[in-house]
Protein backbone atom coordinates (compact mmCIF):
# COMPACT_ATOMS: atom_id res chain seq x y z
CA UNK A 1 19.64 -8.61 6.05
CA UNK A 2 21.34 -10.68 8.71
CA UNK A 3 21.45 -9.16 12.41
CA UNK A 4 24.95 -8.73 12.95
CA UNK A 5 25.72 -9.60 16.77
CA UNK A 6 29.34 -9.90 16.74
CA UNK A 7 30.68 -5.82 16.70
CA UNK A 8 34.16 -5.65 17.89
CA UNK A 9 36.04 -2.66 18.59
CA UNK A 10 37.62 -0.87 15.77
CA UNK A 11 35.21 -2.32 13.11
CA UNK A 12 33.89 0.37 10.56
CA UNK A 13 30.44 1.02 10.06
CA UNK A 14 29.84 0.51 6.20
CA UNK A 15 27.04 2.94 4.45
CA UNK A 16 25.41 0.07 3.11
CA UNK A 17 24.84 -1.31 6.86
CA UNK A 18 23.35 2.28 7.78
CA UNK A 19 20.81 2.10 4.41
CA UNK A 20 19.82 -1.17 6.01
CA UNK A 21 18.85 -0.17 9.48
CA UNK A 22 15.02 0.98 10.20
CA UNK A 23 14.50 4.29 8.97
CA UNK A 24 11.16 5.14 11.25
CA UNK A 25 8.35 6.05 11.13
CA UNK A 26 6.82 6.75 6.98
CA UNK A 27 3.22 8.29 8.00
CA UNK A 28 0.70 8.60 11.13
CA UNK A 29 -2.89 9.29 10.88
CA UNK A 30 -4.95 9.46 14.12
CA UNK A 31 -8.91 9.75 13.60
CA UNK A 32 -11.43 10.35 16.68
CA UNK A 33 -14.59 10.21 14.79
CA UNK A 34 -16.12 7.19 13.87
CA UNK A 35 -17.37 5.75 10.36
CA UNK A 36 -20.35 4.39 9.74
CA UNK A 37 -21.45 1.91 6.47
CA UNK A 38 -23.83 3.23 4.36
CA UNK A 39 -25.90 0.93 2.36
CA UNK A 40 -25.19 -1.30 0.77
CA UNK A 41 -23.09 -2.32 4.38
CA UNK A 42 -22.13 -5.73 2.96
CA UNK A 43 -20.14 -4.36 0.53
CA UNK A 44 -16.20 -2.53 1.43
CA UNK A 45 -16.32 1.23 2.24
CA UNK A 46 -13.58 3.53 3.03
CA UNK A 47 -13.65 4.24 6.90
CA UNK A 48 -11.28 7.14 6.36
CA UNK A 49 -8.06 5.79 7.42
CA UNK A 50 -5.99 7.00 4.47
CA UNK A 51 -2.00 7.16 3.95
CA UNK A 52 0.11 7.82 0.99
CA UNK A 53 3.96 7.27 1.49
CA UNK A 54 7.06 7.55 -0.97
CA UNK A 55 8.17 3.61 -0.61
CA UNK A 56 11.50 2.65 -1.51
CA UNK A 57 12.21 -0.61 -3.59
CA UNK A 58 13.48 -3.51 -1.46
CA UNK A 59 12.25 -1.94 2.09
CA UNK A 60 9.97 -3.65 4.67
CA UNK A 61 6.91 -1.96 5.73
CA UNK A 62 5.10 -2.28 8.91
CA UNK A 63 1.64 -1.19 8.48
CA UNK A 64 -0.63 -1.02 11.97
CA UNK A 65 -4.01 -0.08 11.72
CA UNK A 66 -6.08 0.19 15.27
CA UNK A 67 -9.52 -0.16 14.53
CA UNK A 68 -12.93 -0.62 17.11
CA UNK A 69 -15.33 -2.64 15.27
CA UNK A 70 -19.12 -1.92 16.04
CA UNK A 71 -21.92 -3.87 15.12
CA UNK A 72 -24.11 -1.10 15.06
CA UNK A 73 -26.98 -2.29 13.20
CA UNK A 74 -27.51 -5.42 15.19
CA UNK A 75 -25.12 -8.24 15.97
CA UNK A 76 -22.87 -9.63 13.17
CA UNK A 77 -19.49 -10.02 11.77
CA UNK A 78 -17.44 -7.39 10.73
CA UNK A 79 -14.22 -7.33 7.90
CA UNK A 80 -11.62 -4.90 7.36
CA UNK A 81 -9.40 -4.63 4.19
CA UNK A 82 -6.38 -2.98 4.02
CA UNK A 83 -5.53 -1.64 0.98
CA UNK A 84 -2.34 -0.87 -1.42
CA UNK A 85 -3.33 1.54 -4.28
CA UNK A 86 -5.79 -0.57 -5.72
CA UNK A 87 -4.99 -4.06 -4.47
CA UNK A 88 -5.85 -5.89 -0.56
CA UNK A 89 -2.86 -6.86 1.31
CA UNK A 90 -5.14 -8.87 4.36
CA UNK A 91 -8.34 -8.90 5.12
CA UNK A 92 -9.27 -9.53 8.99
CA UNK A 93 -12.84 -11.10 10.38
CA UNK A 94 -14.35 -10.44 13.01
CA UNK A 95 -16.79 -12.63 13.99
CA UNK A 96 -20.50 -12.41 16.09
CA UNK A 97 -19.32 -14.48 18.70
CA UNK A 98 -16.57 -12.09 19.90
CA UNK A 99 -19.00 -8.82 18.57
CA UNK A 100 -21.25 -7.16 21.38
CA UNK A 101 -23.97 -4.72 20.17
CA UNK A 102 -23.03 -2.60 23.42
CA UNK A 103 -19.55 -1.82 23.04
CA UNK A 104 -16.74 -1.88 20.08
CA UNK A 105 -13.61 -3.83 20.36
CA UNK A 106 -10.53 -2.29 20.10
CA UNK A 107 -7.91 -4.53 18.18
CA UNK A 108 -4.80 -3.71 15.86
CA UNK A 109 -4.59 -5.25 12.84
CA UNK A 110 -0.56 -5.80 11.39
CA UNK A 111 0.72 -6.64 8.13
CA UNK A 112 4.15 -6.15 6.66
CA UNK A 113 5.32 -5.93 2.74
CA UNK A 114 7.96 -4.97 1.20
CA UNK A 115 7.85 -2.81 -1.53
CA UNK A 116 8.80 -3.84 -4.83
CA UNK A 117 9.13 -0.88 -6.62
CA UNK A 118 9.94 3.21 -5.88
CA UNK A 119 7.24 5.97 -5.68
CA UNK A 120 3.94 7.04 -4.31
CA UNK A 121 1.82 4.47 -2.87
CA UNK A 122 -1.91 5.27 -0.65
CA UNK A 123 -2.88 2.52 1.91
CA UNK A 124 -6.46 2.46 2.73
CA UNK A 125 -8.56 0.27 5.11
CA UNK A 126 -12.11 -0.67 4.59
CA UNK A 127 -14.87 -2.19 6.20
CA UNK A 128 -17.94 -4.48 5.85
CA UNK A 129 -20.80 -6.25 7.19
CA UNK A 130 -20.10 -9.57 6.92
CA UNK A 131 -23.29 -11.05 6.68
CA UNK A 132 -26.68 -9.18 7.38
CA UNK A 133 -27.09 -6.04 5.38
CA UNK A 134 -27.22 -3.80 8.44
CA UNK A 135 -24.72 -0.88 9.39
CA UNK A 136 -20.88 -1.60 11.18
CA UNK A 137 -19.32 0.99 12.44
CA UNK A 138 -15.31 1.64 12.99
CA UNK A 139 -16.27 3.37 16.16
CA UNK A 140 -13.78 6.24 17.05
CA UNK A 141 -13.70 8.81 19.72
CA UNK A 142 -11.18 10.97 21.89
CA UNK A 143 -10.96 7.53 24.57
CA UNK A 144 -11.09 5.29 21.51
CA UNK A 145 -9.50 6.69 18.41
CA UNK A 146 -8.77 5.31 15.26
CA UNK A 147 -4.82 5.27 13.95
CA UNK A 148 -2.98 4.41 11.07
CA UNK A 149 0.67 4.08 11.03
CA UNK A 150 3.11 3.21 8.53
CA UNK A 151 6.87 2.06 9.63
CA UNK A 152 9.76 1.49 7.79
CA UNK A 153 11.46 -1.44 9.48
CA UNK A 154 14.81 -2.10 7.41
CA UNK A 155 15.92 -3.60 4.22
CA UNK A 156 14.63 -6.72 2.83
């Protein structure tokens, strides 16, 4: 859709410019427990983060996903997946060196599609260990909680 910056009075706004505009926000989960691997922790687990939306063919999603990695069983990388249905969008690693066994790191993690057909669809994120099979945690709490948001951002 091109960004039309040249409105002039008396121009009509069309319906098919209004079906292109953002239409907000599709689904919002917030989550102030945290979720912790179970063995086997190298392998992806759901965390809990869960949202299924009605998509629309040809629309841009903006999917946001605030996570706090924990290295709970000892100091190591730590993945998230995010999930459509049954397929992974993006994948994000964290590594040891920015990890500290004493406190999570809060970070969002951002990824947009567009959807290429109508209906249901879930989004999902996961998590693993990347490396030593010890537990990771997607820490959460009332200071420090989890959320999931799903935005419709316009027309492709």
């Amino acid at each position: 859709m091109a960004i039309n910056t040249t409105f002039t009075s008396g121009q009509i706004l069309t319906a098919a410019q209004m079906n292109a505009l953002p239409w907000g926000t599709a689904g919002v989960q917030t989550l102030t427990t945290a979720f912790d691997t179970s063995a086997t922790h190298t392998s992806y687990q759901d965390t809990g983060m869960t949202l299924t939306i009605t998509e629309v063919s040809g629309r841009r999603y903006r999917i946001t996903a605030k996570v706090n990695p924990y290295p709970s069983g000892g100091l190591q990388g730590v993945s998230f997946k995010l999930i459509r249905t049954a397929s992974a969008l993006t994948q994000a690693d964290f590594s040891p060196n920015v990890m500290d066994t004493g406190v999570s790191f809060p970070t969002n993690i951002t990824f947009v599609y567009t959807s290429v057909a109508s209906g249901s669809a879930t989004y999902k994120m996961q998590i693993a260990a990347m490396t030593a099979n010890t537990a990771v945690t997607d820490f959460g709490a009332a200071a420090y909680p989890r959320q999931f948001t799903i935005e419709d951002i316009g027309a492709s």
